[in-house]
PDB file of N, CA and C in Angstrom:
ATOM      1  N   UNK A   1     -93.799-116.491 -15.009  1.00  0.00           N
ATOM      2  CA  UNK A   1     -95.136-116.976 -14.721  1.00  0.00           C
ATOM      3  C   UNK A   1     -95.109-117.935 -13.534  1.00  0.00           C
ATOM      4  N   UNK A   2     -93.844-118.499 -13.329  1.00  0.00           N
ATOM      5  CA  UNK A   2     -93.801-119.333 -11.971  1.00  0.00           C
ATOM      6  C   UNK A   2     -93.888-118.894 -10.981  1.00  0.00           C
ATOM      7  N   UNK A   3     -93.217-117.950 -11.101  1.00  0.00           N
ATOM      8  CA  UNK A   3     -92.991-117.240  -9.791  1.00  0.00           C
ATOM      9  C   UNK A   3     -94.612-116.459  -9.374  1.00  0.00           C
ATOM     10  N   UNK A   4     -95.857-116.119 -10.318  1.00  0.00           N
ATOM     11  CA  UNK A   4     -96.753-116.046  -9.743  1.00  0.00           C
ATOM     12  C   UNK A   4     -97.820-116.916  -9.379  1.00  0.00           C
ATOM     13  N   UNK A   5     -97.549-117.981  -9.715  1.00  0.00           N
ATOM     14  CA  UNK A   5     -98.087-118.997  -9.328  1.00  0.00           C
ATOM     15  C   UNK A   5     -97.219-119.832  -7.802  1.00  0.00           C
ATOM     16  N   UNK A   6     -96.242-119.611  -8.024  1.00  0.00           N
ATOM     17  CA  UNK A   6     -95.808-119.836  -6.276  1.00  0.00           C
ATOM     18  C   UNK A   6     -96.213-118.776  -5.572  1.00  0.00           C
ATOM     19  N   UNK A   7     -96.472-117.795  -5.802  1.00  0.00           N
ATOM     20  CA  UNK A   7     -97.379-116.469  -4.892  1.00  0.00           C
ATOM     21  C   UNK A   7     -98.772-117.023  -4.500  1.00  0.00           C
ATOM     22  N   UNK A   8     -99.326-117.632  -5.757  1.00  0.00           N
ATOM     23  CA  UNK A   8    -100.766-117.753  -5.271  1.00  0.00           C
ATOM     24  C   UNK A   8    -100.943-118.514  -4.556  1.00  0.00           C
ATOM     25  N   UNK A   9     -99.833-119.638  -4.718  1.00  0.00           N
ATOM     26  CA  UNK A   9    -100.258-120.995  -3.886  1.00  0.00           C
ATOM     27  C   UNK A   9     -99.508-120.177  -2.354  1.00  0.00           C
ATOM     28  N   UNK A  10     -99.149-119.659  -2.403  1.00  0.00           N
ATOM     29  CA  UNK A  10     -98.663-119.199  -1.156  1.00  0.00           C
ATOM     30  C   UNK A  10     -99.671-118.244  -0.009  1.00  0.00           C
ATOM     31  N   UNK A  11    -100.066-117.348  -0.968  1.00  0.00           N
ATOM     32  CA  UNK A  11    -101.526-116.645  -0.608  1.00  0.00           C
ATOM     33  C   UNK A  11    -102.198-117.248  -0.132  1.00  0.00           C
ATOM     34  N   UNK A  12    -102.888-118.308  -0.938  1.00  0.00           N
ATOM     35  CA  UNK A  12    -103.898-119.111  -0.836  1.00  0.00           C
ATOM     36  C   UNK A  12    -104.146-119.621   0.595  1.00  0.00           C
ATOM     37  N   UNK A  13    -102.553-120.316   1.232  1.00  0.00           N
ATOM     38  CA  UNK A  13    -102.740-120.933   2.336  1.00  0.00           C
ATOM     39  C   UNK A  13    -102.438-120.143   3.448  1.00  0.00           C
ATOM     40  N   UNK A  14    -102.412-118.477   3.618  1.00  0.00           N
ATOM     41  CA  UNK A  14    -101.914-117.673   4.481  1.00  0.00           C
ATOM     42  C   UNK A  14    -102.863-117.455   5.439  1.00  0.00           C
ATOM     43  N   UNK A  15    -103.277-117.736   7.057  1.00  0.00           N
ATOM     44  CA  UNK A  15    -104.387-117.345   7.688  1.00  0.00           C
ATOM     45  C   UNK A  15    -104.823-115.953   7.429  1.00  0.00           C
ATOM     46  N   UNK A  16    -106.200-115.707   8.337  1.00  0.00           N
ATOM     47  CA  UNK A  16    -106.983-114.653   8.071  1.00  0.00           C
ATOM     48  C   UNK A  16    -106.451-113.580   8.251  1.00  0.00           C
ATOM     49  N   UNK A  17    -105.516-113.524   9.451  1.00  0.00           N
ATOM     50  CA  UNK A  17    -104.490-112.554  10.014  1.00  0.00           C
ATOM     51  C   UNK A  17    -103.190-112.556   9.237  1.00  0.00           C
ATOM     52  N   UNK A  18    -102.399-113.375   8.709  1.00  0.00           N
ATOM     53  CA  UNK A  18    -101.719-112.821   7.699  1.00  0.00           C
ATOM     54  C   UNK A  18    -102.445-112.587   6.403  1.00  0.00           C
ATOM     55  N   UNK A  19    -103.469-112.749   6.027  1.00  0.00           N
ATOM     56  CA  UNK A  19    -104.051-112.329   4.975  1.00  0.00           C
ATOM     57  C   UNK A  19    -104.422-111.057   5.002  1.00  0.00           C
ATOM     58  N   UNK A  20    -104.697-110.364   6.337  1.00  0.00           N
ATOM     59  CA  UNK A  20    -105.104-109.002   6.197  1.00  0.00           C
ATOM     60  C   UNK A  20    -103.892-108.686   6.183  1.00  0.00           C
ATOM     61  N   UNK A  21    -102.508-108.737   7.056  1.00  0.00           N
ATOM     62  CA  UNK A  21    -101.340-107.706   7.320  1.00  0.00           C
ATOM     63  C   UNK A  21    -100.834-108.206   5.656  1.00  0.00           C
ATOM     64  N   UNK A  22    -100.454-108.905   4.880  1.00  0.00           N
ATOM     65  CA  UNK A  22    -100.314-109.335   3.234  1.00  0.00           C
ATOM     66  C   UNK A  22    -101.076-108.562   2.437  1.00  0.00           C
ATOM     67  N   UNK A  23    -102.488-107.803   2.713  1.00  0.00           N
ATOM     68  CA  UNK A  23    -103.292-107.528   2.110  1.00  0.00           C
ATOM     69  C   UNK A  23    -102.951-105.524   2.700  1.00  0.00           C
ATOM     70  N   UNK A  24    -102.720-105.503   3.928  1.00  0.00           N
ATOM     71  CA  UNK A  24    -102.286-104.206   4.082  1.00  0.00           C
ATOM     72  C   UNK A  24    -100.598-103.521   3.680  1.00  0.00           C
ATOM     73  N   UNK A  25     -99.974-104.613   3.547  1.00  0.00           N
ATOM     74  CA  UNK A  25     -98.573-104.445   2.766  1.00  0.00           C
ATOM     75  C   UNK A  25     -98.581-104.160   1.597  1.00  0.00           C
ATOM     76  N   UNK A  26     -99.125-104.843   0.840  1.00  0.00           N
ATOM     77  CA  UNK A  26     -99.502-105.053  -0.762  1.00  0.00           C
ATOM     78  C   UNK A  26    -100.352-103.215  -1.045  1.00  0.00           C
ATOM     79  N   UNK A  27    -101.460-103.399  -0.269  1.00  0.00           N
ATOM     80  CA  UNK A  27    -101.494-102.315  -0.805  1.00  0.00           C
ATOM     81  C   UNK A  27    -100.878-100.964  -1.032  1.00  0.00           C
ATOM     82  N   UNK A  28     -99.697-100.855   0.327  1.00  0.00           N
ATOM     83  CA  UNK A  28     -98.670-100.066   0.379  1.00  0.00           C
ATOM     84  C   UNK A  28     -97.896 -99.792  -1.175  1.00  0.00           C
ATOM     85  N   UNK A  29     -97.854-101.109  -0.589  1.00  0.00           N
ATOM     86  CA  UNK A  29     -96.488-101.120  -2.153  1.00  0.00           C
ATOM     87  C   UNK A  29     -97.354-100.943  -3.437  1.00  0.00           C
ATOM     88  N   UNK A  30     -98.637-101.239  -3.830  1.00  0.00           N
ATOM     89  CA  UNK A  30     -98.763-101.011  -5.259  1.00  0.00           C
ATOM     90  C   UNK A  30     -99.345 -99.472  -4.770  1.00  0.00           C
ATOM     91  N   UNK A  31     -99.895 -98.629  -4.456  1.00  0.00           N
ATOM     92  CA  UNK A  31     -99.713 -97.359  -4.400  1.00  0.00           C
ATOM     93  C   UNK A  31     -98.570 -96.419  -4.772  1.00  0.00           C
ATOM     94  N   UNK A  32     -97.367 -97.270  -3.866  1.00  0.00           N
ATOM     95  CA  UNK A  32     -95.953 -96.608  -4.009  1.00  0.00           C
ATOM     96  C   UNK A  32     -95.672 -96.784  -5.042  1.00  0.00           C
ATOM     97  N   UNK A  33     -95.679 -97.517  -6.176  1.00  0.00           N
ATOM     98  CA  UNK A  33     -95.404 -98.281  -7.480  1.00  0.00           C
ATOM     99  C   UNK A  33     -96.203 -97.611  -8.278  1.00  0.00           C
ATOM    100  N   UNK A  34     -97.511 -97.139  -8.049  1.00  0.00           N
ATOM    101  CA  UNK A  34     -98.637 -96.199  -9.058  1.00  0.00           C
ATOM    102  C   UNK A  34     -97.821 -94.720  -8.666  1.00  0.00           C
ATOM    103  N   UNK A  35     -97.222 -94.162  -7.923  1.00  0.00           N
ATOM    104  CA  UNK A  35     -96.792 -93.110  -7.496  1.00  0.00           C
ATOM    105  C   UNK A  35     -96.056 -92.670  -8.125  1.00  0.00           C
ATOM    106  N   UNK A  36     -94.866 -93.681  -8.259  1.00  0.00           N
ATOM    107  CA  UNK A  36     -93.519 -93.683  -8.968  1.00  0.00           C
ATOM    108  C   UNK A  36     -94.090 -93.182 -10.799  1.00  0.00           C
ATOM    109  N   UNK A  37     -94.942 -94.180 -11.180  1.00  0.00           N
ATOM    110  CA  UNK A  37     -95.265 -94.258 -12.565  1.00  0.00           C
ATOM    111  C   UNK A  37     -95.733 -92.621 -12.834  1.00  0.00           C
ATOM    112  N   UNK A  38     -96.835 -92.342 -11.933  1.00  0.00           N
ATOM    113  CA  UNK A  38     -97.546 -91.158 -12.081  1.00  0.00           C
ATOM    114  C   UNK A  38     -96.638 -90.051 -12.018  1.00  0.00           C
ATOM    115  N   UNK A  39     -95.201 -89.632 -11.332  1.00  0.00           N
ATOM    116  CA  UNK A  39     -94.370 -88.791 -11.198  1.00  0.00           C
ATOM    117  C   UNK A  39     -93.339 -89.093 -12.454  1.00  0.00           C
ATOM    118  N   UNK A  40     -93.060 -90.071 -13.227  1.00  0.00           N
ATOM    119  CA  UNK A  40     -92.375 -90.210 -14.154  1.00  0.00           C
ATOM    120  C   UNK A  40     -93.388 -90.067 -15.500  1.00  0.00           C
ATOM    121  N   UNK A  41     -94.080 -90.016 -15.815  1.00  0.00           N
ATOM    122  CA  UNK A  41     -95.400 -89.850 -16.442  1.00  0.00           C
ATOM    123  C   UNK A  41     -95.515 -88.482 -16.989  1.00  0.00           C
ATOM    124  N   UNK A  42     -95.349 -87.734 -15.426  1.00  0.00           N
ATOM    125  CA  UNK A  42     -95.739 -86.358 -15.713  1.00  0.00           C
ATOM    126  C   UNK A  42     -94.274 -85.621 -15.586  1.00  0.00           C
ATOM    127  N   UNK A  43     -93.158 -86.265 -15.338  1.00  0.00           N
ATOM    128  CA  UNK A  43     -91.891 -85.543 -15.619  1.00  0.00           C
ATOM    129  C   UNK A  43     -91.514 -85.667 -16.898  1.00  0.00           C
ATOM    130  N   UNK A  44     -92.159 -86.759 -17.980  1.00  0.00           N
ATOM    131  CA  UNK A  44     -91.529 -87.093 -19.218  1.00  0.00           C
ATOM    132  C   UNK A  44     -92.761 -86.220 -20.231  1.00  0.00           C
ATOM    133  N   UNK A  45     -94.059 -86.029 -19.617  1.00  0.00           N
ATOM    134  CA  UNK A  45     -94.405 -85.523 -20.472  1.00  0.00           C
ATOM    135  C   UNK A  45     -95.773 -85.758 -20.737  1.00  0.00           C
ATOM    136  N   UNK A  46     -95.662 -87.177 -20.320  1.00  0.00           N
ATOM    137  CA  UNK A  46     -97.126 -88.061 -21.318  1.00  0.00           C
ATOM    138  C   UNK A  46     -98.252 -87.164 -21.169  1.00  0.00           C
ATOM    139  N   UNK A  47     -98.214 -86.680 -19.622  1.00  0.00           N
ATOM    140  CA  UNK A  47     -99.770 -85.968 -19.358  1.00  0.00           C
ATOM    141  C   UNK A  47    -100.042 -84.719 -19.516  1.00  0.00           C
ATOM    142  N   UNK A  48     -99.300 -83.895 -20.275  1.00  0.00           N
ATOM    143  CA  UNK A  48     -99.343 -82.489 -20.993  1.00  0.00           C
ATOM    144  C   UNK A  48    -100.542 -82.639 -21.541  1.00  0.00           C
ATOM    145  N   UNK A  49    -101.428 -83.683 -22.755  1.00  0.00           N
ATOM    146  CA  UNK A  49    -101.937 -83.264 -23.567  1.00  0.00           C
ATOM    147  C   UNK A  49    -103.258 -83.371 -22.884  1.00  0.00           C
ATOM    148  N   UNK A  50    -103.346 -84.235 -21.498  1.00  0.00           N
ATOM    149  CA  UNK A  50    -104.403 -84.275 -20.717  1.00  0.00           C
ATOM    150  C   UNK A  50    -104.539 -83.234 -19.978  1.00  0.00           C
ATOM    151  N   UNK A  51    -103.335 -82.588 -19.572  1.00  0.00           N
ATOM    152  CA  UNK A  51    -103.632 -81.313 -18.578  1.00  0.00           C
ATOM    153  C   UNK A  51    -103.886 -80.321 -19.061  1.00  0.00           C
ATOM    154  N   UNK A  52    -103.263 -80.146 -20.045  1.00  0.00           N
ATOM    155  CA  UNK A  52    -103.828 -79.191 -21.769  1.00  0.00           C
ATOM    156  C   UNK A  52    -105.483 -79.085 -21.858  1.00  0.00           C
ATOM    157  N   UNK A  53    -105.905 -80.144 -22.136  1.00  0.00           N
ATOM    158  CA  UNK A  53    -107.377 -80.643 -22.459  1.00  0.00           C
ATOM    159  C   UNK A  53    -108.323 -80.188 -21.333  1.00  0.00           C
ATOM    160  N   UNK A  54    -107.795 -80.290 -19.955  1.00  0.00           N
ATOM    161  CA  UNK A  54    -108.731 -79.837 -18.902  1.00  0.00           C
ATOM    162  C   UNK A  54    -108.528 -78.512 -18.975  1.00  0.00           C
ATOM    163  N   UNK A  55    -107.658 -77.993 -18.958  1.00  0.00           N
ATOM    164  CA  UNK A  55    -107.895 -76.526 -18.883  1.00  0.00           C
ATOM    165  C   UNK A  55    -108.193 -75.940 -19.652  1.00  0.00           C
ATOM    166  N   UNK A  56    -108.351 -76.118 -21.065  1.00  0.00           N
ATOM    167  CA  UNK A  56    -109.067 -76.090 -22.094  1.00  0.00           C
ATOM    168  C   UNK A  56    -110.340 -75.785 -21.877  1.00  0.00           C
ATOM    169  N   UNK A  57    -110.776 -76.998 -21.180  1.00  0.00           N
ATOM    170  CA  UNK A  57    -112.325 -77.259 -21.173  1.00  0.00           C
ATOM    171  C   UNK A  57    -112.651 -76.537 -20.102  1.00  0.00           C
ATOM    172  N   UNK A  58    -111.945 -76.205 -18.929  1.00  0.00           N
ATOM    173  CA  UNK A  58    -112.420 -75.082 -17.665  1.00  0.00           C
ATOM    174  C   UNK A  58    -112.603 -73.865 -18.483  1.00  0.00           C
ATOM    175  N   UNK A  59    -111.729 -73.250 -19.186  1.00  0.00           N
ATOM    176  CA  UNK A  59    -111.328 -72.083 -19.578  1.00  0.00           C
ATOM    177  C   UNK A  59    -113.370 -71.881 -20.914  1.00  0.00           C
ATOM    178  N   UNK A  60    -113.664 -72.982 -21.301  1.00  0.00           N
ATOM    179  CA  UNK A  60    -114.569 -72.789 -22.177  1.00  0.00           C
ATOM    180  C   UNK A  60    -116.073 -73.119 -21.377  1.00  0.00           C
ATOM    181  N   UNK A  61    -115.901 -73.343 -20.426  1.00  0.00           N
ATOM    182  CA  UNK A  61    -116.885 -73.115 -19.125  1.00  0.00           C
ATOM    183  C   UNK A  61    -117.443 -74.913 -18.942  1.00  0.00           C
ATOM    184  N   UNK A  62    -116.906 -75.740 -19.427  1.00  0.00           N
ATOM    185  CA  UNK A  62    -116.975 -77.296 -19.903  1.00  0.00           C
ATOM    186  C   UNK A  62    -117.120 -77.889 -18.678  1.00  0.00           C
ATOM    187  N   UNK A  63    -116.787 -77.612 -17.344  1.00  0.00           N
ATOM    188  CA  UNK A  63    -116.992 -77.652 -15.706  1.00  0.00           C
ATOM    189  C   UNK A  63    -117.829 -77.264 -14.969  1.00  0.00           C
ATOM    190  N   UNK A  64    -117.824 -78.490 -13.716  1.00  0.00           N
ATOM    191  CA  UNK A  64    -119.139 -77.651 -13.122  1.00  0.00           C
ATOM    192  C   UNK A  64    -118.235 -78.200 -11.723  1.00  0.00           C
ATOM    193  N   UNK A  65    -118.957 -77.670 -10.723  1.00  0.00           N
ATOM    194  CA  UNK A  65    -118.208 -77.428  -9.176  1.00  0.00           C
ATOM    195  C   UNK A  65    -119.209 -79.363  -8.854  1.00  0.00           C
ATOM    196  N   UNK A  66    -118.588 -79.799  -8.432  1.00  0.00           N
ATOM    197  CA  UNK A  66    -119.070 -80.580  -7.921  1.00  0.00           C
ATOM    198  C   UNK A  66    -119.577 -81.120  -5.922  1.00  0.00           C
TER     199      UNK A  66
END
């Protein structure tokens, strides 16, 4: 918990210009980090019963073209 609280106070005092290039890094990395999860997710399994369920529901006409 310290360690995010030395982040914030660190944030906090970063100019406008490192606040955007901090703010365009960050988002890099938590993408790359949602990426990782989402490919281990669906290599272990978890999302079978969701991908199951949609095609389910295509197959019973439950979709519409958007």
């Amino acid at each position: 918990m310290r360690a995010v609280q030395e982040l914030q106070s660190v944030v906090s005092q970063l100019s406008a210009e490192e606040l955007a290039r901090f703010r365009e890094w960050f988002d890099k990395f938590d993408a790359e980090v949602w990426d990782r999860q989402f490919e281990e997710d669906a290599k272990s399994g978890k999302l079978d019963q969701l991908a199951n369920q949609a095609i389910a529901d295509f197959q019973a006409g439950k979709c519409k073209q958007l």
